[in-house]
C-alpha atoms as a PDB file:
ATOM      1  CA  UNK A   1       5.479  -4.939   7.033  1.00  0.00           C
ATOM      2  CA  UNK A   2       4.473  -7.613   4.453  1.00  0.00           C
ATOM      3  CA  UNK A   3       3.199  -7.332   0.866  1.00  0.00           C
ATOM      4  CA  UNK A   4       1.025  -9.920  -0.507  1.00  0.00           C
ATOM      5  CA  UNK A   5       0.919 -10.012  -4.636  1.00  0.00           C
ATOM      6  CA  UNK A   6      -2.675 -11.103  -5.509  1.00  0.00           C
ATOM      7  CA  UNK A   7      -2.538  -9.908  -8.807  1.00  0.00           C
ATOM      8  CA  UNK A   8      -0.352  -7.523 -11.072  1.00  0.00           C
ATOM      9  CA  UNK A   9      -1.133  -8.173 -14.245  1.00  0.00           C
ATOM     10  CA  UNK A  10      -2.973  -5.389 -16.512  1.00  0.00           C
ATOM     11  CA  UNK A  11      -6.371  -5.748 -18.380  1.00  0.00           C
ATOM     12  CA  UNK A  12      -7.885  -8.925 -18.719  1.00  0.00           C
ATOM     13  CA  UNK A  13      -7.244 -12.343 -16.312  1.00  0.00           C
ATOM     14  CA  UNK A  14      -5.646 -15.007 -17.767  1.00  0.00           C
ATOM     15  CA  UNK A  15      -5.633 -18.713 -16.949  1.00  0.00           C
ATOM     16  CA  UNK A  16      -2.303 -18.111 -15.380  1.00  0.00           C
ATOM     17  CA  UNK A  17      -2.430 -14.047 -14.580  1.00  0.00           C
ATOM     18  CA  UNK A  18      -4.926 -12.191 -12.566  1.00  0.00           C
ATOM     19  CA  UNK A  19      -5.453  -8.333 -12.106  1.00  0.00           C
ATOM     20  CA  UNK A  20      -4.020  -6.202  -9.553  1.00  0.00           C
ATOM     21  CA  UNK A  21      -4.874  -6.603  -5.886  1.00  0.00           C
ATOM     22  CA  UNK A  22      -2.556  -6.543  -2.907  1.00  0.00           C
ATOM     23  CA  UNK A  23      -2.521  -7.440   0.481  1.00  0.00           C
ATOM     24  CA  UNK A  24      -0.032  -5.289   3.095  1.00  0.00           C
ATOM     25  CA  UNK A  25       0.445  -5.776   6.429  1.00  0.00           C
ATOM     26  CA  UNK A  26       1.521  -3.231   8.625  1.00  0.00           C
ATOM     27  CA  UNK A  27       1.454  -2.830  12.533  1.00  0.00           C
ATOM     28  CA  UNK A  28      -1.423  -5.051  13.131  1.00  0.00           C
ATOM     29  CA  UNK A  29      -3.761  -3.374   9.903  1.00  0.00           C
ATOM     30  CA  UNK A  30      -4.630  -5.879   6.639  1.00  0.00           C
ATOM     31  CA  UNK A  31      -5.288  -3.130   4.077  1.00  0.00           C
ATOM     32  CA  UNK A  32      -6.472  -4.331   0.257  1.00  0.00           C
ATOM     33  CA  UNK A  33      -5.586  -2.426  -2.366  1.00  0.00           C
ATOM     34  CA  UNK A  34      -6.877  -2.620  -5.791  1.00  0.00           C
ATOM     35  CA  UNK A  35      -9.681  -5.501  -6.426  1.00  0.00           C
ATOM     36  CA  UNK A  36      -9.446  -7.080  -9.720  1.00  0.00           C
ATOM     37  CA  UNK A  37     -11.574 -10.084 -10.567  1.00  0.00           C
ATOM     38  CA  UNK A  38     -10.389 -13.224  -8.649  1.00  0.00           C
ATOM     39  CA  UNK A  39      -9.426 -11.483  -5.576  1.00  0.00           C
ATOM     40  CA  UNK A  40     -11.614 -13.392  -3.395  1.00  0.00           C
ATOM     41  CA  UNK A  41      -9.943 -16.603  -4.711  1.00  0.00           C
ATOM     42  CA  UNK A  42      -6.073 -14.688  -4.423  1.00  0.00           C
ATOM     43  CA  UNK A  43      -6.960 -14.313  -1.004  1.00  0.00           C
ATOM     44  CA  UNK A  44      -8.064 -17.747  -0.250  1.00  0.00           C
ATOM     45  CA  UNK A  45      -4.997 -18.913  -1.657  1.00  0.00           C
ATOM     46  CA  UNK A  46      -2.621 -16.814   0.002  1.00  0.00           C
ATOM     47  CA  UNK A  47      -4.776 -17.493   3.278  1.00  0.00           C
ATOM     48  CA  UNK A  48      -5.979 -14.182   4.224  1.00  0.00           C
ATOM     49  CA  UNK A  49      -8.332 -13.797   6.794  1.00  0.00           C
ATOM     50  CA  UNK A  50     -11.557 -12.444   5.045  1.00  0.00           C
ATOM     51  CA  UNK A  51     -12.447 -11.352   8.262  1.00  0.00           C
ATOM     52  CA  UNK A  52      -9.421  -9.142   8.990  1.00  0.00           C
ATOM     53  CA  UNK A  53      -9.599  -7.317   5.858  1.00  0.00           C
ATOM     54  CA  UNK A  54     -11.314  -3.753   7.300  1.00  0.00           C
ATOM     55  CA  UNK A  55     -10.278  -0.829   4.447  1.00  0.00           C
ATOM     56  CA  UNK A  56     -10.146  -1.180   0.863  1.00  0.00           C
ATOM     57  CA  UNK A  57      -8.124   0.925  -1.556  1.00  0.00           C
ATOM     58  CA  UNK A  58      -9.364   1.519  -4.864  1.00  0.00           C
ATOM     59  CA  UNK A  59      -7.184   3.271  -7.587  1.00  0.00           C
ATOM     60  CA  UNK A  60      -9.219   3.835  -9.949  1.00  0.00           C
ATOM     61  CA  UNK A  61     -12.479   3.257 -12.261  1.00  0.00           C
ATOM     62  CA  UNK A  62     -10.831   0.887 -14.442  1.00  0.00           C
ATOM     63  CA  UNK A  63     -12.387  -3.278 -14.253  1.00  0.00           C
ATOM     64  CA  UNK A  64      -8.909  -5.243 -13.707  1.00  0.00           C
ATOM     65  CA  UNK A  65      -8.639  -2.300 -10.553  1.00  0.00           C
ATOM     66  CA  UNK A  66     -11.986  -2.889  -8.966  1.00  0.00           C
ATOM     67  CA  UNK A  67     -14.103  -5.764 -10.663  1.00  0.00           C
ATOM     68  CA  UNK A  68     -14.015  -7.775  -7.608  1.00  0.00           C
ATOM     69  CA  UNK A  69     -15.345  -5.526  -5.693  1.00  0.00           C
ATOM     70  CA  UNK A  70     -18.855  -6.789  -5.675  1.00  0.00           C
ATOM     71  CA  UNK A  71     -17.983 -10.173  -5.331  1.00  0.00           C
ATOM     72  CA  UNK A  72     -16.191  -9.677  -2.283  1.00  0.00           C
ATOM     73  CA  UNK A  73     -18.571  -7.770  -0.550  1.00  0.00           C
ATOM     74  CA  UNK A  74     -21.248 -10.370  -1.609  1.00  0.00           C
ATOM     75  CA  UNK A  75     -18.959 -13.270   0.046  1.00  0.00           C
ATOM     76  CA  UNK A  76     -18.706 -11.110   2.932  1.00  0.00           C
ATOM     77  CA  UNK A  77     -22.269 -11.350   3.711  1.00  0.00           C
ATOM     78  CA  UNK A  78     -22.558 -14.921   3.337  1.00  0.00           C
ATOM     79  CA  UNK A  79     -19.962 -15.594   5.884  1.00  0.00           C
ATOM     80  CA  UNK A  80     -22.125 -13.316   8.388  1.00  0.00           C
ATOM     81  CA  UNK A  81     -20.131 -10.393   8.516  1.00  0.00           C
ATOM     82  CA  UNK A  82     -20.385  -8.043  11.294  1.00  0.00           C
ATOM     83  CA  UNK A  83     -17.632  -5.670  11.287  1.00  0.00           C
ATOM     84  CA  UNK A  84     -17.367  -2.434   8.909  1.00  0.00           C
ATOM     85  CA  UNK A  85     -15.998  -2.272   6.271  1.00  0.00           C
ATOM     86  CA  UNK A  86     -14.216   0.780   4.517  1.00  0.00           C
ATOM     87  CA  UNK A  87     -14.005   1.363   0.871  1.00  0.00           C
ATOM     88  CA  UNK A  88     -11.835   4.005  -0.215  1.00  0.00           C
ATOM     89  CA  UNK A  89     -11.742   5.275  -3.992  1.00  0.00           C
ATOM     90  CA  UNK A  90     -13.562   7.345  -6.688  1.00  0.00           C
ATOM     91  CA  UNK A  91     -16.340   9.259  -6.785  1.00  0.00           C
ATOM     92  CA  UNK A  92     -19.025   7.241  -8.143  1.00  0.00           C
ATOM     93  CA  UNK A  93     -17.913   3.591  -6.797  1.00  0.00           C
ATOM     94  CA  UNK A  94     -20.531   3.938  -4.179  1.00  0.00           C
ATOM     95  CA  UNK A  95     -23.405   4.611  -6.791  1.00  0.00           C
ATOM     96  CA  UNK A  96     -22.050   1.836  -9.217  1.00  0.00           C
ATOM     97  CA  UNK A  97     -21.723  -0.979  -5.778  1.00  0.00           C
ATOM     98  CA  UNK A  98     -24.738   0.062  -4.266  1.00  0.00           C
ATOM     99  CA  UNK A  99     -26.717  -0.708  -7.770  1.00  0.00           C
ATOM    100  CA  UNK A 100     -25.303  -4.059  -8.274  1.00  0.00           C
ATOM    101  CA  UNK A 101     -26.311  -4.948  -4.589  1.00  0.00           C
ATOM    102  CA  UNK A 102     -30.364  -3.207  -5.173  1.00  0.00           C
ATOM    103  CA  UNK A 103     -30.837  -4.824  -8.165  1.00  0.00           C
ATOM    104  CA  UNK A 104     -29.899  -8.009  -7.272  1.00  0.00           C
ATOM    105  CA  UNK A 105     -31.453  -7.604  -3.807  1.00  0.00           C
ATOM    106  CA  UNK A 106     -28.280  -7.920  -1.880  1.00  0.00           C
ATOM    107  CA  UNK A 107     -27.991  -6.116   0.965  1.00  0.00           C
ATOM    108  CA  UNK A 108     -24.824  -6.489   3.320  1.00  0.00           C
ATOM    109  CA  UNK A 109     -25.369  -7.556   6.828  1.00  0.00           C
ATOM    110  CA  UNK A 110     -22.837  -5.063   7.976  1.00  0.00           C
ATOM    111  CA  UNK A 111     -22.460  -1.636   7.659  1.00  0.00           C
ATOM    112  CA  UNK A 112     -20.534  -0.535   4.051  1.00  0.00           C
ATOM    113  CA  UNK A 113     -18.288   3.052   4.473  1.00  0.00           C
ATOM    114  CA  UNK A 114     -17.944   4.488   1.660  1.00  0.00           C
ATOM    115  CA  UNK A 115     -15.050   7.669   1.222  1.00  0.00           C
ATOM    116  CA  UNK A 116     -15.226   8.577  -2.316  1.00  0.00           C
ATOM    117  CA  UNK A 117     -12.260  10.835  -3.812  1.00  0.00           C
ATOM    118  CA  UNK A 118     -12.029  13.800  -6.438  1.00  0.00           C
ATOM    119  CA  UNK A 119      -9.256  15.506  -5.290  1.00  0.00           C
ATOM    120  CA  UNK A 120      -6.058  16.371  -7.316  1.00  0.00           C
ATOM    121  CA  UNK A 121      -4.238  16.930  -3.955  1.00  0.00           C
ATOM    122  CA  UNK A 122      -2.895  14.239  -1.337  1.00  0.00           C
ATOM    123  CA  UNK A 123      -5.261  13.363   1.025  1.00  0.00           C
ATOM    124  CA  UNK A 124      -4.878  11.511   4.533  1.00  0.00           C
ATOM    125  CA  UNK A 125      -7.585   8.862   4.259  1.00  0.00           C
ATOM    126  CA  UNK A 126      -6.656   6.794   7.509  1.00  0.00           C
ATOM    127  CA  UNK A 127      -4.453   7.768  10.397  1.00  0.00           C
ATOM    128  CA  UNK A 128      -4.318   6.438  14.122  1.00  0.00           C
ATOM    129  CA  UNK A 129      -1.330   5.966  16.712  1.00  0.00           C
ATOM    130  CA  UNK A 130       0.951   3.482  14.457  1.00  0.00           C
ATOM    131  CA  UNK A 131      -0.131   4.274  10.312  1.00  0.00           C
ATOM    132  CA  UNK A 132      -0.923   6.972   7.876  1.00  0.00           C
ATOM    133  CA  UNK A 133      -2.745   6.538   4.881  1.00  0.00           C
ATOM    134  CA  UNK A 134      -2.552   9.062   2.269  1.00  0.00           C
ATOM    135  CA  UNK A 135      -3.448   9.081  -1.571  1.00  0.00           C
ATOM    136  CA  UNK A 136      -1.169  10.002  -4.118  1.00  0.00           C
ATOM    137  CA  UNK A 137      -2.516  11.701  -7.201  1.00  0.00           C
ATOM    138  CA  UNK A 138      -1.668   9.859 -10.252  1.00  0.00           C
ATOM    139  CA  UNK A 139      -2.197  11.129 -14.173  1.00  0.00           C
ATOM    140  CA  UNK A 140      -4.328   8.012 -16.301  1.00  0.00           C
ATOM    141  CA  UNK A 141      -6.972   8.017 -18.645  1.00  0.00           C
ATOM    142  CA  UNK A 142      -9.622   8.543 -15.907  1.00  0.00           C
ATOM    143  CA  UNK A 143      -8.880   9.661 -12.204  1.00  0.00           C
ATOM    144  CA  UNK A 144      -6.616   7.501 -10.096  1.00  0.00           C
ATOM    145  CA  UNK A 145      -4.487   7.824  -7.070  1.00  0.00           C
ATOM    146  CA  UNK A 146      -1.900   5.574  -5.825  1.00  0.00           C
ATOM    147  CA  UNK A 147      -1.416   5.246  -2.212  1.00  0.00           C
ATOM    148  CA  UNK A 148       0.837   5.785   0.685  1.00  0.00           C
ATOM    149  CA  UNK A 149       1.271   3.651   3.576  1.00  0.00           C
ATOM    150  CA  UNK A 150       3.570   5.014   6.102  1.00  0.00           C
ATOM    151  CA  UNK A 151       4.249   4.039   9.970  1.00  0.00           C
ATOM    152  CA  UNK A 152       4.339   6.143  12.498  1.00  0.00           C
ATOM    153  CA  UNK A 153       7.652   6.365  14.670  1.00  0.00           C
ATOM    154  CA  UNK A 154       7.571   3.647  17.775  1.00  0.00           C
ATOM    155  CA  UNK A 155       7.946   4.401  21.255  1.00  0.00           C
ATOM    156  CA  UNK A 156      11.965   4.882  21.874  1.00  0.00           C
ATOM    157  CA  UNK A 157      14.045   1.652  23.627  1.00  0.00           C
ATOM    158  CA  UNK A 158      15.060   1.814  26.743  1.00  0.00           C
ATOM    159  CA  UNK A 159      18.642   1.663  27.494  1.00  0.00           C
ATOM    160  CA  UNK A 160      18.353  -0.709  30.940  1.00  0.00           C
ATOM    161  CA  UNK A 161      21.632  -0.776  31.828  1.00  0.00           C
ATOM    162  CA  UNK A 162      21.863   3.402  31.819  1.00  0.00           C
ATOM    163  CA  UNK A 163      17.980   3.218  33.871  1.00  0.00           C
ATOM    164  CA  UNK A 164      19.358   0.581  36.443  1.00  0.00           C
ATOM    165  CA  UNK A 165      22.238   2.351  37.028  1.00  0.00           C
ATOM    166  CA  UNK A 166      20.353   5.563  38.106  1.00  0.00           C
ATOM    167  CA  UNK A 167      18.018   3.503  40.019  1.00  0.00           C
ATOM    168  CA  UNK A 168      14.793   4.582  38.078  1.00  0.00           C
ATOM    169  CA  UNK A 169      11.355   3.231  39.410  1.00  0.00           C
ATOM    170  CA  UNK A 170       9.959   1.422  36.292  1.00  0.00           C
ATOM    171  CA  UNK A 171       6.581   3.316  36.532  1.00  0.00           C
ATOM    172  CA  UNK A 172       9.056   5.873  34.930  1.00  0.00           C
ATOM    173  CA  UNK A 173       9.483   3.844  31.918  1.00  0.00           C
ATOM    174  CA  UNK A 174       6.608   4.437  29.590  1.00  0.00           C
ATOM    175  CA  UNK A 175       7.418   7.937  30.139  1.00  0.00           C
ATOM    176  CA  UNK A 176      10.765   7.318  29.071  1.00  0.00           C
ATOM    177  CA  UNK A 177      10.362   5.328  26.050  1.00  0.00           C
ATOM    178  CA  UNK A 178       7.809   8.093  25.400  1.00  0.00           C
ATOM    179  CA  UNK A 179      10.497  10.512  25.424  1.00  0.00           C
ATOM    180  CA  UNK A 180      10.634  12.193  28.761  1.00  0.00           C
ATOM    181  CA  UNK A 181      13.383  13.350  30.588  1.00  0.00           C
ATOM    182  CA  UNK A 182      13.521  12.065  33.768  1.00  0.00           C
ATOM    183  CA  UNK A 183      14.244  14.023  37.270  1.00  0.00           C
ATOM    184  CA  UNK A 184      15.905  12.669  39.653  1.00  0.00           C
ATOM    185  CA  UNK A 185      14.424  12.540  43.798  1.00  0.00           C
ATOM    186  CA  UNK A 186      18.360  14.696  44.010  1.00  0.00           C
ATOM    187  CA  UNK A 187      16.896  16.965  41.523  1.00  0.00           C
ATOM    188  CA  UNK A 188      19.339  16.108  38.839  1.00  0.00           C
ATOM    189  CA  UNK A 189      17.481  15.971  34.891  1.00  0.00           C
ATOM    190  CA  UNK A 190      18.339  12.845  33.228  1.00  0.00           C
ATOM    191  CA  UNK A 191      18.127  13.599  29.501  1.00  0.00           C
ATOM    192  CA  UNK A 192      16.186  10.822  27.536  1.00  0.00           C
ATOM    193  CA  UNK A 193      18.911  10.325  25.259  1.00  0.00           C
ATOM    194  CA  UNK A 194      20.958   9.274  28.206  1.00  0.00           C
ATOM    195  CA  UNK A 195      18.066   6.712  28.728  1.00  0.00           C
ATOM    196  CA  UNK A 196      17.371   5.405  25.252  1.00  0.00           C
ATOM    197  CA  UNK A 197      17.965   4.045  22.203  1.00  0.00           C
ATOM    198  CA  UNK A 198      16.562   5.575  19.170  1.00  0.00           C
ATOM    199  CA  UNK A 199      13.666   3.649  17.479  1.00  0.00           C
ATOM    200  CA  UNK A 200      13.567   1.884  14.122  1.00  0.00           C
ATOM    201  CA  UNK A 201      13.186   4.468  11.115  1.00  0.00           C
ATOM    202  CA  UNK A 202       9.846   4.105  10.289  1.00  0.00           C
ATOM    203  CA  UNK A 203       8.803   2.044   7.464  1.00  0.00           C
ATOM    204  CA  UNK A 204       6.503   3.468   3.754  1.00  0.00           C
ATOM    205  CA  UNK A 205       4.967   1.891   1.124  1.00  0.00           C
ATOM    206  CA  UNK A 206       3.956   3.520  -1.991  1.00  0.00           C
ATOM    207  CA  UNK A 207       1.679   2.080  -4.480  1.00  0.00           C
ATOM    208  CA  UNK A 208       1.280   3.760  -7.635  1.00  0.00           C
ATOM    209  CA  UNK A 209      -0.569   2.197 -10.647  1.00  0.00           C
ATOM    210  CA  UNK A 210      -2.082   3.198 -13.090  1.00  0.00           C
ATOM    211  CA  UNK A 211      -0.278   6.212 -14.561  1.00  0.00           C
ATOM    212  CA  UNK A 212       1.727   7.977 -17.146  1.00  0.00           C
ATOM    213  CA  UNK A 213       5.698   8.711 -16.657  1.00  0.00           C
ATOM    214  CA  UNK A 214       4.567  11.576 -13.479  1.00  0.00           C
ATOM    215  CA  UNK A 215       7.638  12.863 -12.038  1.00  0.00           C
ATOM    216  CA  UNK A 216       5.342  14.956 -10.521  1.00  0.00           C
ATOM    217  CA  UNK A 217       4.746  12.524  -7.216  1.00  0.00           C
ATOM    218  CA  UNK A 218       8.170  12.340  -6.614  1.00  0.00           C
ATOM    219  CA  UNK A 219       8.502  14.327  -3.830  1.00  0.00           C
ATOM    220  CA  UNK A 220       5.698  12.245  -1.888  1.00  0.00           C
ATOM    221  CA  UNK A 221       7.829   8.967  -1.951  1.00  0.00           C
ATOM    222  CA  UNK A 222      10.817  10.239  -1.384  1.00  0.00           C
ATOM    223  CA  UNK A 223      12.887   7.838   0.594  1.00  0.00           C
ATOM    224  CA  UNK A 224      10.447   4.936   0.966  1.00  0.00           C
ATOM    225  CA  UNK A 225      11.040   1.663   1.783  1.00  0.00           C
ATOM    226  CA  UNK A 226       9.398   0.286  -1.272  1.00  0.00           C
ATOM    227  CA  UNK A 227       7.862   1.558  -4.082  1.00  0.00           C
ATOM    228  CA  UNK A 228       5.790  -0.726  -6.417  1.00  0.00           C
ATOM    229  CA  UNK A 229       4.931   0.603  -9.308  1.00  0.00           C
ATOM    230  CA  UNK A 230       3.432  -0.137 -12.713  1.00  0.00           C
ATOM    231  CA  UNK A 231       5.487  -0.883 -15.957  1.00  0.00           C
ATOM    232  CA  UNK A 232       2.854  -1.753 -18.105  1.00  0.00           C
ATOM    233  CA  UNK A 233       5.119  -1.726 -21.536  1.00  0.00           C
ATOM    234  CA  UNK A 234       8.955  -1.913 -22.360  1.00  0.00           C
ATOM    235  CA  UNK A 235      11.281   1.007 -23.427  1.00  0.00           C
ATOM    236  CA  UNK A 236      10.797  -0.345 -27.030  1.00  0.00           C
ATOM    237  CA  UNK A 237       6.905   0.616 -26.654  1.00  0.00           C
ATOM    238  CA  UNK A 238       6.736   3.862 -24.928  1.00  0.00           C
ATOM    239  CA  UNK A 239       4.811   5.163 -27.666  1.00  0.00           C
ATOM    240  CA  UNK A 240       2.046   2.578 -26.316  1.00  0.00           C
ATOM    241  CA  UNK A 241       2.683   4.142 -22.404  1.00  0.00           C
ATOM    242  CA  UNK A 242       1.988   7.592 -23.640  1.00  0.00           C
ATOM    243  CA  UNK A 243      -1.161   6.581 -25.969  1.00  0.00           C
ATOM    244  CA  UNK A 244      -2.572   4.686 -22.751  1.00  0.00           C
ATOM    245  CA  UNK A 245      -1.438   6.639 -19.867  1.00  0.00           C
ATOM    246  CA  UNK A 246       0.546   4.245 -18.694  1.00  0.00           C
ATOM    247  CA  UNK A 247       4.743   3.665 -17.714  1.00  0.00           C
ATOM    248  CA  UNK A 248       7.813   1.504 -19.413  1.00  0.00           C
ATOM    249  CA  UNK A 249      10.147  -0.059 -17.073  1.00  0.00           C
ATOM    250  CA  UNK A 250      12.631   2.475 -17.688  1.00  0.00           C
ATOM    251  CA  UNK A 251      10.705   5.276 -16.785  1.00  0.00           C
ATOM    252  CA  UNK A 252       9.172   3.282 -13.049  1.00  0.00           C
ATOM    253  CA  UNK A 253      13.243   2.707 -12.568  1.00  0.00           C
ATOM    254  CA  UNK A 254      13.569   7.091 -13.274  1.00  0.00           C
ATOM    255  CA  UNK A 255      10.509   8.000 -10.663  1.00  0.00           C
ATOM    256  CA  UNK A 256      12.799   5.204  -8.300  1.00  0.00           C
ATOM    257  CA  UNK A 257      15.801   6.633  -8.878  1.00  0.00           C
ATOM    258  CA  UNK A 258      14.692  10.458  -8.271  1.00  0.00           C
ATOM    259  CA  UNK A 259      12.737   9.387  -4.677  1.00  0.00           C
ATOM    260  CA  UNK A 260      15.691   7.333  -3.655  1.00  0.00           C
ATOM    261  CA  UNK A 261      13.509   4.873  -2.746  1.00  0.00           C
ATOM    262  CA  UNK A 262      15.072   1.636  -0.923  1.00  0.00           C
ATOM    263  CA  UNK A 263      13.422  -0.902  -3.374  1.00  0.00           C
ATOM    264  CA  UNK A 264      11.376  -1.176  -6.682  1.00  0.00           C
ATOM    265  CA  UNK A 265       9.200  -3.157  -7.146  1.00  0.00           C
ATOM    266  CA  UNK A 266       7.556  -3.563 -10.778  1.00  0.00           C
ATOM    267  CA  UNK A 267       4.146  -4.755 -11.860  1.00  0.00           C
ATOM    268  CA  UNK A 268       1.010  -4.771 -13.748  1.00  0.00           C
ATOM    269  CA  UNK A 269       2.256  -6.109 -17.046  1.00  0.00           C
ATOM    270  CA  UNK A 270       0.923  -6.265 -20.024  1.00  0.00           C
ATOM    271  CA  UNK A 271       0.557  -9.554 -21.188  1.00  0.00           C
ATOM    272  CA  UNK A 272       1.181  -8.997 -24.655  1.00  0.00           C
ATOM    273  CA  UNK A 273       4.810 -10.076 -23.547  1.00  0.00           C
ATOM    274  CA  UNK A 274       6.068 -13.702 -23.185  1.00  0.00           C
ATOM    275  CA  UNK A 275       8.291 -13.076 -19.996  1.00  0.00           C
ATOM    276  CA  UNK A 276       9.368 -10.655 -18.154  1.00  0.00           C
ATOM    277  CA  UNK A 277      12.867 -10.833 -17.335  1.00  0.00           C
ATOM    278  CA  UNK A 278      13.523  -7.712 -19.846  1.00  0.00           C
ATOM    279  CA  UNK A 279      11.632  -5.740 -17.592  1.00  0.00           C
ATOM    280  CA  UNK A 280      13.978  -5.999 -14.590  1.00  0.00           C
ATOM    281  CA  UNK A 281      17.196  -5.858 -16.764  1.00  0.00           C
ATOM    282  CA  UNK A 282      15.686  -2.220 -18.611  1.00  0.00           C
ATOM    283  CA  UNK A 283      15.041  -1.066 -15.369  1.00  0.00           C
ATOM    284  CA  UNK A 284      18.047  -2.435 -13.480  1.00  0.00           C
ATOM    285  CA  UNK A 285      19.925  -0.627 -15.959  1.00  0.00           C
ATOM    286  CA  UNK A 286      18.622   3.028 -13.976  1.00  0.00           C
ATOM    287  CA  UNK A 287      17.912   1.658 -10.689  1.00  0.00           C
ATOM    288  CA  UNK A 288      20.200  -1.469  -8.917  1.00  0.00           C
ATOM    289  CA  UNK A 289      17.321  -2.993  -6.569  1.00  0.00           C
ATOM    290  CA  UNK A 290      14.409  -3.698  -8.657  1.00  0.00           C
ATOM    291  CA  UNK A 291      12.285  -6.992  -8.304  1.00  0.00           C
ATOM    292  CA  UNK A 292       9.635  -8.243 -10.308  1.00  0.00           C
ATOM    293  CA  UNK A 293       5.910  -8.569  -8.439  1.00  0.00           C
ATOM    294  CA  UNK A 294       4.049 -12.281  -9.715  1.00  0.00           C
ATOM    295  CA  UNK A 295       0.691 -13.227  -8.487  1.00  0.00           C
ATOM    296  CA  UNK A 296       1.232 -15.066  -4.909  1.00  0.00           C
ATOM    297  CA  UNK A 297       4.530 -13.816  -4.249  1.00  0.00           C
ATOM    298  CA  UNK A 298       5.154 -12.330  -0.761  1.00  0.00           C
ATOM    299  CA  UNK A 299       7.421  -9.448   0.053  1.00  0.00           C
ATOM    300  CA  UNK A 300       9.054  -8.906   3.806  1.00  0.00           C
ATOM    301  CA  UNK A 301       9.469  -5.147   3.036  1.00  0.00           C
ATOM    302  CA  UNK A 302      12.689  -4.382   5.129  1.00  0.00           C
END
């Protein structure tokens, strides 16, 4: 599972800062999340295959979430897209894309799914045999979900030397690694654990920008591998969070801390700051393994 920081910066692109968009990787899927003006260019530079991008996650109804949108799709079509493609997010980002592309007579090539969202409960937008997609409702100025990417549990390793030494045919062993016991031409039962090694724990990523402090989704990400999420101000300006429905450092490191999540990751800052160093040292000061995102950096989430 990879993460891919295209942008995680809030409100307006800078020269040297662009909006939030990610790319993650995860058993064979490139999901974007968040589309924030630039995007197209993030992706070039971080060399993402436009064509593998499939599903796209919007937060919310905010520009420096979903700006890019348009462009994207437009760039699509000019490279002769074929495929699908599947937009995930608010109710009323269908009617606001599908104007742009009318009155600028700009219609895709390939076929655009829309799945627009108004629920205040999760919902599982995506699911086959490896990954689960499900929102997570957030609390902003307008509606928003984060997101939650999590994989499903692989097949179970065979333990050779334990099926060689019972002398198991190996059209037996997808059965096995599917969890089967096996029986035996004597008519002995072989339990599976005999047989196997448990698989890797299953991997989850949980994005969640933009929001107030929202203890509230704790439960959700509990135990994930990663969670990035937003710390748009510093302690010293949580009277700003509140105003704007947004989070301090301090308070991302508290939602961390209560999911005993595996790692933090922080992001869309406000640029009103010079660095942000202070960031990772408020909320190191709750949680130990926090990192900071920066547009272009790439995260092996382990």
């Amino acid at each position: 599972m990879k993460l891919t920081i295209l942008g995680c910066y809030a409100a307006t692109p800078t020269k040297n800062t662009n909006p939030t968009a990610q790319i993650l990787e995860i058993r064979n899927h490139i999901f974007l999340i968040d589309c924030g003006e630039g995007t197209q260019v993030q992706l070039r530079r971080s060399k993402v295959k436009f064509a593998r991008v499939k599903h796209i996650f919007i937060s919310h109804l905010h520009g420096d979430h979903f700006y890019g949108l348009i462009g994207l799709i437009s760039t699509f079509m000019l490279l002769g897209r074929n495929a699908d493609l599947h937009i995930y997010g608010p109710k009323g980002l269908k009617e606001l894309t599908l104007l742009q592309l009318k009155l600028t007579k700009s219609w895709t090539s390939y076929k655009l799914c829309f799945h627009e969202l108004e629920s205040d409960q999760p919902e599982v937008l995506f699911e086959d045999d490896k990954v689960t997609v499900t929102t997570i409702p957030l609390s902003h100025r307008v509606y928003a979900n984060g997101f939650l990417f999590m994989e499903k549990e692989k097949e179970r390793k065979l333990n050779i030397n334990a099926v060689l030494n019972y002398e198991i045919d190996k059209c037996y062993y997808q059965n096995i690694k599917k969890g089967r016991d096996i029986t035996l031409d004597s008519g002995e039962v072989i339990p599976n654990e005999k047989l196997t090694f448990d698989p890797p724990k299953p991997k989850g990523y949980a994005f969640c920008s933009d929001t107030v402090y929202f203890p509230q989704i704790v439960h959700q990400i509990k135990n994930v591998t990663v969670l990035y999420h937003e710390a748009t101000f510093l302690d010293k300006h949580e009277n700003l969070a509140e105003k704007t429905k947004h989070t301090t450092a301090k308070q991302a490191a508290m939602i961390a801390k209560a999911a005993e999540v595996k790692q933090l990751i922080l992001g869309h800052f406000s640029t009103r700051y010079d660095g942000f160093d202070e960031f990772k040292e408020e909320a190191k000061a709750v949680f130990e393994n926090v990192v900071l995102a920066d547009d272009g950096k790439v995260f092996e989430l382990d």
